[in-house]
N, C-alpha and C. Protein backbone atom coordinates (compact mmCIF):
# COMPACT_ATOMS: atom_id res chain seq x y z
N UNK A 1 -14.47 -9.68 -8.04
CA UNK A 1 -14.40 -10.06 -9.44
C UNK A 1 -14.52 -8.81 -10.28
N UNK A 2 -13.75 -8.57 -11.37
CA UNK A 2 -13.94 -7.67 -12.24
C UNK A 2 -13.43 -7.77 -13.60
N UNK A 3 -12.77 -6.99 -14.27
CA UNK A 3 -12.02 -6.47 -15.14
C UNK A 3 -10.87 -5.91 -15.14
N UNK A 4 -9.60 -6.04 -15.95
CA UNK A 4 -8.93 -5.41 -15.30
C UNK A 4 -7.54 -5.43 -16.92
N UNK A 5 -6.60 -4.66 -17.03
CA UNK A 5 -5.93 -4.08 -18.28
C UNK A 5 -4.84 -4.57 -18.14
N UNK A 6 -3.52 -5.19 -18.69
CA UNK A 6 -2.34 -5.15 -18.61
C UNK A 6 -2.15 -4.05 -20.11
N UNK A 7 -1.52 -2.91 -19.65
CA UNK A 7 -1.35 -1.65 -20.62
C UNK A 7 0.49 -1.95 -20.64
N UNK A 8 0.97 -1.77 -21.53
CA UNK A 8 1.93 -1.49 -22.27
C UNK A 8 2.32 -0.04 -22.41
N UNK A 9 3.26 0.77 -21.43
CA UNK A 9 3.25 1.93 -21.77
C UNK A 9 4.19 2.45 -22.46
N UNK A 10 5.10 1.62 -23.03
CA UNK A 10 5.90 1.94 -24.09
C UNK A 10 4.65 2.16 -25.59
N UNK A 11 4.38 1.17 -26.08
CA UNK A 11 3.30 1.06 -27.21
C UNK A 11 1.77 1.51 -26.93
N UNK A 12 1.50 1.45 -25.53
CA UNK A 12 -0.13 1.94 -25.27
C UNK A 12 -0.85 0.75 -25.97
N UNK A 13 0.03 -0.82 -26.16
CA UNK A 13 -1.35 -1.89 -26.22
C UNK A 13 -1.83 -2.38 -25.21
N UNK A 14 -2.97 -3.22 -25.26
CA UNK A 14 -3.39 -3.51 -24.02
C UNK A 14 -4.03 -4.96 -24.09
N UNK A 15 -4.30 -5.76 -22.81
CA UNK A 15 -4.78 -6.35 -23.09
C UNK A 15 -6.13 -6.44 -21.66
N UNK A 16 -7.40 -6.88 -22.35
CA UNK A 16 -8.31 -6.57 -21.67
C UNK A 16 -8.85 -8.36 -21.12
N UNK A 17 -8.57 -8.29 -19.37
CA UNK A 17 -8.76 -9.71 -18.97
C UNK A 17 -9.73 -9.54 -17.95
N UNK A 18 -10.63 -10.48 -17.27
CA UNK A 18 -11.24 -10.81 -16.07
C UNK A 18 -11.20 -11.84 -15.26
N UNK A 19 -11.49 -11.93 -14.66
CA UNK A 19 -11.62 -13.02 -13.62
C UNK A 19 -12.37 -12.99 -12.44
N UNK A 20 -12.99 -14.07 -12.07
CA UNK A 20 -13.82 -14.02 -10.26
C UNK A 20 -13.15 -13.74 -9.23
N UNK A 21 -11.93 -13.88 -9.14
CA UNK A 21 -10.75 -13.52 -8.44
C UNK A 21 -9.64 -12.32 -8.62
N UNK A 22 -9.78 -11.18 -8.48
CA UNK A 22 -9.38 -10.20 -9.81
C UNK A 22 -7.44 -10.15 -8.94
N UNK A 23 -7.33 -10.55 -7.81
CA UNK A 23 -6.17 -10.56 -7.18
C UNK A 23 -4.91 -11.96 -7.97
N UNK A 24 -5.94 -12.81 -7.65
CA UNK A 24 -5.38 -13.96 -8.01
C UNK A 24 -5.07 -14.08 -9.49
N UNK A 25 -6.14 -14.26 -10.19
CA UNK A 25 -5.71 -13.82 -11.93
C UNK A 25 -4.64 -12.75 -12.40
N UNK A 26 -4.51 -11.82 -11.75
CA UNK A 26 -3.59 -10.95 -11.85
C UNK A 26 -2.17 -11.39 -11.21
N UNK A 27 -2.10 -12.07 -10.01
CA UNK A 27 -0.90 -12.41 -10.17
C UNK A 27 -0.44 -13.82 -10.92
N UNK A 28 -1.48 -14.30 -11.29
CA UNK A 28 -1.53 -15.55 -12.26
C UNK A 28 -0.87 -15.20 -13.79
N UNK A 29 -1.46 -14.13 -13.98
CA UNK A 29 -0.37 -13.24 -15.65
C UNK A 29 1.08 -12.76 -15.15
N UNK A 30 1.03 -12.21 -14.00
CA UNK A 30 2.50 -11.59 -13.39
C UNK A 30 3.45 -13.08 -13.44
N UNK A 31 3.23 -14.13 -12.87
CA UNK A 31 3.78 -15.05 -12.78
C UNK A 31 4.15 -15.75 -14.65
N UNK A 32 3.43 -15.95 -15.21
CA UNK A 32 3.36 -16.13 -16.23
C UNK A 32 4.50 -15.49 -17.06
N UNK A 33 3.93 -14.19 -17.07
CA UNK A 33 4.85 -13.12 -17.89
C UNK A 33 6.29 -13.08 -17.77
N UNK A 34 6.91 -13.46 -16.07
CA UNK A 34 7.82 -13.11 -15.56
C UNK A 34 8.86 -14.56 -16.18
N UNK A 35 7.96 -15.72 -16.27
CA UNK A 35 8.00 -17.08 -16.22
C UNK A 35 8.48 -17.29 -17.67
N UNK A 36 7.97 -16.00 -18.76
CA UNK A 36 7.99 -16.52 -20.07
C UNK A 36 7.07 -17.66 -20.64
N UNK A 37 6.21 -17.78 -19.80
CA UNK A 37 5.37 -19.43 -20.87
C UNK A 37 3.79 -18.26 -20.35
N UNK A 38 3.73 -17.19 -20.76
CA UNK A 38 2.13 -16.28 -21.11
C UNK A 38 2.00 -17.08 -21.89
N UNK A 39 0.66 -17.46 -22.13
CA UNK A 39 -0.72 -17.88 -23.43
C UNK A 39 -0.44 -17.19 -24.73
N UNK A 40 -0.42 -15.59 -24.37
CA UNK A 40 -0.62 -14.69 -24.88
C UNK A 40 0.97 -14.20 -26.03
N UNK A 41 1.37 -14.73 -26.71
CA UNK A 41 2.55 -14.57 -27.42
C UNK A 41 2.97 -13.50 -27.48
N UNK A 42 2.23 -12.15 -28.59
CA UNK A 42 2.43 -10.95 -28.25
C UNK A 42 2.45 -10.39 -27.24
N UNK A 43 2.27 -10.69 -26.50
CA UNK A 43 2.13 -9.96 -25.00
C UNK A 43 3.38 -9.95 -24.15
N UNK A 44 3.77 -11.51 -24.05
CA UNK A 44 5.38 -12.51 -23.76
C UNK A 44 6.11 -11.59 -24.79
N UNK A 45 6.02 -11.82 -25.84
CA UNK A 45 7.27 -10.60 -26.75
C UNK A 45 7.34 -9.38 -26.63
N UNK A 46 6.38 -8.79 -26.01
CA UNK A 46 6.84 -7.44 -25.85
C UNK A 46 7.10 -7.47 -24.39
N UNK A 47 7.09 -7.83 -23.46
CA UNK A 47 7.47 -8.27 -22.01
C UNK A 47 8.68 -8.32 -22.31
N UNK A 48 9.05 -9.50 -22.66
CA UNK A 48 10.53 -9.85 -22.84
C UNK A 48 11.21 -8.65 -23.55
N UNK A 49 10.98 -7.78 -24.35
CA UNK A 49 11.45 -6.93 -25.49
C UNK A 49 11.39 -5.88 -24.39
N UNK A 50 10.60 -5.32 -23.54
CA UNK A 50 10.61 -3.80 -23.10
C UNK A 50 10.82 -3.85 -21.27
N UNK A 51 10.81 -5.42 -21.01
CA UNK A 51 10.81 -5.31 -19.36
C UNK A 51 9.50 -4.96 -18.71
N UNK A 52 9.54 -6.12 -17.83
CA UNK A 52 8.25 -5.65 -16.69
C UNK A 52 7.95 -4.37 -16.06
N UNK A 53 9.23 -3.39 -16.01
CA UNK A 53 8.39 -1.82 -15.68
C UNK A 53 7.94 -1.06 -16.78
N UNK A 54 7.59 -2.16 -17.74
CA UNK A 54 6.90 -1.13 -19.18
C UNK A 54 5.66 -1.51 -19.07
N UNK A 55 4.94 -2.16 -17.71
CA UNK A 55 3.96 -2.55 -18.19
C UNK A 55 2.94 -2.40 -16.80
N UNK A 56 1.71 -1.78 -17.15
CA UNK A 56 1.04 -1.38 -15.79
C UNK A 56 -0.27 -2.43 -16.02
N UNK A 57 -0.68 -2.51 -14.62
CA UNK A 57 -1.95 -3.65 -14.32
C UNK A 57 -3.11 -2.71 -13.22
N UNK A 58 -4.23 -2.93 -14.81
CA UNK A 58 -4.96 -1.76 -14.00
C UNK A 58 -6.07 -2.41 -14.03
N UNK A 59 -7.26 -2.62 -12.65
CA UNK A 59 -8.28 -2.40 -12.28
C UNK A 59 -9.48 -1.85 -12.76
N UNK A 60 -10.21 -2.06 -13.75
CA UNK A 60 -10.90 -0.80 -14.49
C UNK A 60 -12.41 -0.79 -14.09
N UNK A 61 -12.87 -1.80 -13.89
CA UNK A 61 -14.81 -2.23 -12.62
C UNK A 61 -14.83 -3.66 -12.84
N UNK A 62 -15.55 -3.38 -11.20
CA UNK A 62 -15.46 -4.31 -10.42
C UNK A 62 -16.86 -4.47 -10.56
N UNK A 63 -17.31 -6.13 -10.04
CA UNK A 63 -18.67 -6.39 -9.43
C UNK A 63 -18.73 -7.18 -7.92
N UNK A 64 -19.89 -6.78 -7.30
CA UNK A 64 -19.65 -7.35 -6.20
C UNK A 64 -20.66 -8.58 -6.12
N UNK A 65 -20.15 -9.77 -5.57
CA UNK A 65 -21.26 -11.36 -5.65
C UNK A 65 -21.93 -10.98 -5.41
N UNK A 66 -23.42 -11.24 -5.44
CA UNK A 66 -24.18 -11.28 -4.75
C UNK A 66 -24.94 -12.85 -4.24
N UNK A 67 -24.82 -13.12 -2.87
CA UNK A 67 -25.37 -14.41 -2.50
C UNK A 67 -26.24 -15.40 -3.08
N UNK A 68 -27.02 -14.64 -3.58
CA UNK A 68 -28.45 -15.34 -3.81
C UNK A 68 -28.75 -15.56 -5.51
N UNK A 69 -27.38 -14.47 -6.22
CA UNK A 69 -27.19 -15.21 -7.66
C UNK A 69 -25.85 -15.53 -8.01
N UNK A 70 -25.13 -15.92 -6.82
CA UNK A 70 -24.13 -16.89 -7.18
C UNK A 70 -23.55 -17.62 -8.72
N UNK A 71 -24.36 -18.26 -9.00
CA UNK A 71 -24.32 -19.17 -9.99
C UNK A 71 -24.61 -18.31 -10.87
N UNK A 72 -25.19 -17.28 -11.46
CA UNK A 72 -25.22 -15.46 -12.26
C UNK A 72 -23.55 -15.11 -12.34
N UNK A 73 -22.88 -15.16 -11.40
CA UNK A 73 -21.84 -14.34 -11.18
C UNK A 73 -20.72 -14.33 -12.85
N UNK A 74 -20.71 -15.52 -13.47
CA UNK A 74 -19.38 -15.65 -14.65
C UNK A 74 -20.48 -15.05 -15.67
N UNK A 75 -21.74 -15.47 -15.91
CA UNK A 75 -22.70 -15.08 -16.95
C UNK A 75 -22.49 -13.05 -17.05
N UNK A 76 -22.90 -12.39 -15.75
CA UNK A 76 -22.70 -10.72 -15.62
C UNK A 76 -21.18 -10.91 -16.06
N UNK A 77 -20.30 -11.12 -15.46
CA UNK A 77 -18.70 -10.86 -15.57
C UNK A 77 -18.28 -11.05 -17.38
N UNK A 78 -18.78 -12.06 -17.76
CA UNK A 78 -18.76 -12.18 -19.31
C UNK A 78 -19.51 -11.13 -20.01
N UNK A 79 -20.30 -10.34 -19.62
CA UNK A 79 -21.27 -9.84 -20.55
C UNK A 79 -20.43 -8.02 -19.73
N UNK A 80 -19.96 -8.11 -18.98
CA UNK A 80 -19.33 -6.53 -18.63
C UNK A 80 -17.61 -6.69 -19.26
N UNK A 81 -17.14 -7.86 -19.07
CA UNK A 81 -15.63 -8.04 -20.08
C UNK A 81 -16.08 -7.66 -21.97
N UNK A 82 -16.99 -8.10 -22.43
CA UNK A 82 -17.59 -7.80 -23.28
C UNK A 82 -18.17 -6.39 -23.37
N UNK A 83 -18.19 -5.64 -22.80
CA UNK A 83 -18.63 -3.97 -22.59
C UNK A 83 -17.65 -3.44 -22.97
N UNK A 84 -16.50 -3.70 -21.90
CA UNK A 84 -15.22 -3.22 -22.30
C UNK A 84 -14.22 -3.79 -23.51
N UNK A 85 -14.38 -4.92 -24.03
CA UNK A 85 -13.63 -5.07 -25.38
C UNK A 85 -14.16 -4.01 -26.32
N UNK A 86 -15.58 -4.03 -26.14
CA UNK A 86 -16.19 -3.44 -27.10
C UNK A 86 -15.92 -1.69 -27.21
N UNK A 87 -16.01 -0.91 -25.51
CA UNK A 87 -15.28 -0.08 -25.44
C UNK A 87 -13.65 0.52 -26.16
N UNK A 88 -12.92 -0.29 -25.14
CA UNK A 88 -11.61 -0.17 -25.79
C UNK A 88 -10.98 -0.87 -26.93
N UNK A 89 -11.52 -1.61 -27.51
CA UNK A 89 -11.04 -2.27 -28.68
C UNK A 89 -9.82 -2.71 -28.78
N UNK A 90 -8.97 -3.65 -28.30
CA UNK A 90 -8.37 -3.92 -28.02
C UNK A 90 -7.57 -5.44 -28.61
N UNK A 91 -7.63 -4.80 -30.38
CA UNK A 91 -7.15 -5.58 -30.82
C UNK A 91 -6.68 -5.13 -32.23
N UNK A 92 -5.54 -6.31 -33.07
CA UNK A 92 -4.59 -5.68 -34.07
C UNK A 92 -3.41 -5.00 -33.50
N UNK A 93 -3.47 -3.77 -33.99
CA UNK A 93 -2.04 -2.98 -33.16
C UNK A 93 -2.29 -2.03 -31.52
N UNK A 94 -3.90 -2.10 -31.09
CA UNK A 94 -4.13 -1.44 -30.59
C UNK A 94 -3.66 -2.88 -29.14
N UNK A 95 -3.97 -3.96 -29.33
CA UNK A 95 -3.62 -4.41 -28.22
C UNK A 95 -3.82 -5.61 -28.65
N UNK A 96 -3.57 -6.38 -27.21
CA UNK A 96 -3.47 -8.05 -27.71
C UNK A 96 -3.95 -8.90 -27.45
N UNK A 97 -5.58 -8.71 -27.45
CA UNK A 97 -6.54 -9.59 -27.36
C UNK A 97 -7.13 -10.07 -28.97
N UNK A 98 -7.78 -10.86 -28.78
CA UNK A 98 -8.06 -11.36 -30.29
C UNK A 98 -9.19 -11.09 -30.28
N UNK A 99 -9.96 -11.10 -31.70
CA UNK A 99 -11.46 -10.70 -31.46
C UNK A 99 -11.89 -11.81 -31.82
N UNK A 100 -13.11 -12.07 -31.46
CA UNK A 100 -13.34 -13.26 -31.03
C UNK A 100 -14.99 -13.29 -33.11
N UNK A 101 -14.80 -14.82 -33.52
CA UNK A 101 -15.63 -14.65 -34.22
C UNK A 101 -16.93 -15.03 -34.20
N UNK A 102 -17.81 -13.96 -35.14
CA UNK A 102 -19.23 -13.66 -35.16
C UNK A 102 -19.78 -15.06 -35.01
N UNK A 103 -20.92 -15.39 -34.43
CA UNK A 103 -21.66 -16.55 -34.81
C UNK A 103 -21.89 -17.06 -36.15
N UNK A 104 -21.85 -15.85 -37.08
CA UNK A 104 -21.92 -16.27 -38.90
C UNK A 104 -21.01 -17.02 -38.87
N UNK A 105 -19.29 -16.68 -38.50
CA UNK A 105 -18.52 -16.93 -38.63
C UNK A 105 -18.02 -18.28 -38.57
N UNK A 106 -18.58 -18.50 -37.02
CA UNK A 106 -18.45 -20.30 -36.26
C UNK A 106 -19.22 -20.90 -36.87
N UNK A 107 -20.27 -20.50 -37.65
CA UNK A 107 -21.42 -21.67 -38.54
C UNK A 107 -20.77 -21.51 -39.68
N UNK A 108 -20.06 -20.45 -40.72
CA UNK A 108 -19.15 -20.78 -42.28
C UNK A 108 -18.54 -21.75 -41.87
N UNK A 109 -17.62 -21.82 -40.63
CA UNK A 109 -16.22 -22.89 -40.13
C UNK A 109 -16.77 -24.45 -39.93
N UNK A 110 -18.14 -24.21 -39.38
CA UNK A 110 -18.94 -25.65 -39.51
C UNK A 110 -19.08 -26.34 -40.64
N UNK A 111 -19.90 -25.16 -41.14
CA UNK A 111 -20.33 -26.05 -42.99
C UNK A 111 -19.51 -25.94 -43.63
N UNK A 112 -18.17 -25.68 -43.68
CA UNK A 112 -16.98 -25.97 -44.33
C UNK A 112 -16.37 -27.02 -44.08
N UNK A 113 -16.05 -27.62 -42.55
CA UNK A 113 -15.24 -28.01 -42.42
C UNK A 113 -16.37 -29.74 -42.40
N UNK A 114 -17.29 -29.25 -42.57
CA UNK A 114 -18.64 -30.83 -42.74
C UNK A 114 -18.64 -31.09 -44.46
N UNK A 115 -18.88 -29.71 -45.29
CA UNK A 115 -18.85 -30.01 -46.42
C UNK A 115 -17.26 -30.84 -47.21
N UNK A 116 -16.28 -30.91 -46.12
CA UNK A 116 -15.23 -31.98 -46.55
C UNK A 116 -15.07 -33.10 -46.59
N UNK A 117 -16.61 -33.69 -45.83
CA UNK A 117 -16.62 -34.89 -45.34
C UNK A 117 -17.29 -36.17 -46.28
């Protein structure tokens, strides 16, 4: 399980993904991408726009299970994918992950969308 980049080396965007399976998720976007139906819109448009050899799939850290905190394993993996957004920043023109909003943020969207009621 780790972390791992689909980089854009025409533009140098990126997008920063993980998974418990870092083989399988990765060919889970390859399939996707190749497929045209990515999640990820910007990502599918510049695929389609520059071709699959514009685009490298990189490995960046790994963690290894450990037996006995199993059920730990997505909690660490979330909180080291989160290291690295925060690292590479990887969003706007720099790449094509979204940033995700503040807790202020998800409670304005609450009492807004209650104060309509």
């Amino acid at each position: 399980m780790g972390v791992f980049l689909i980089r854009n080396i025409v533009n140098e965007r990126i997008l920063v993904e993980s998974g418990l399976n870092l083989s399988g998720i990765i060919n889970r976007h390859k399939f996707q991408l190749a497929s045209g139906i990515h999640p990820n819109t910007k990502l599918q448009q510049d695929w389609n726009e520059f071709g699959s050899d514009k685009f490298e799939f990189e490995i960046v850290d790994q963690l290894e299970a450990l037996p006995e905190k199993e059920t730990g394993c997505r909690a660490d993996l979330d909180s080291l994918t989160e290291l690295w957004l925060e690292k590479l920043k990887p969003f706007g023109e720099s790449g094509y992950n979204e940033r995700k909003a503040s807790k202020a943020e998800l409670l304005r969207r609450i009492a807004k969308k209650h104060s309509h009621d």
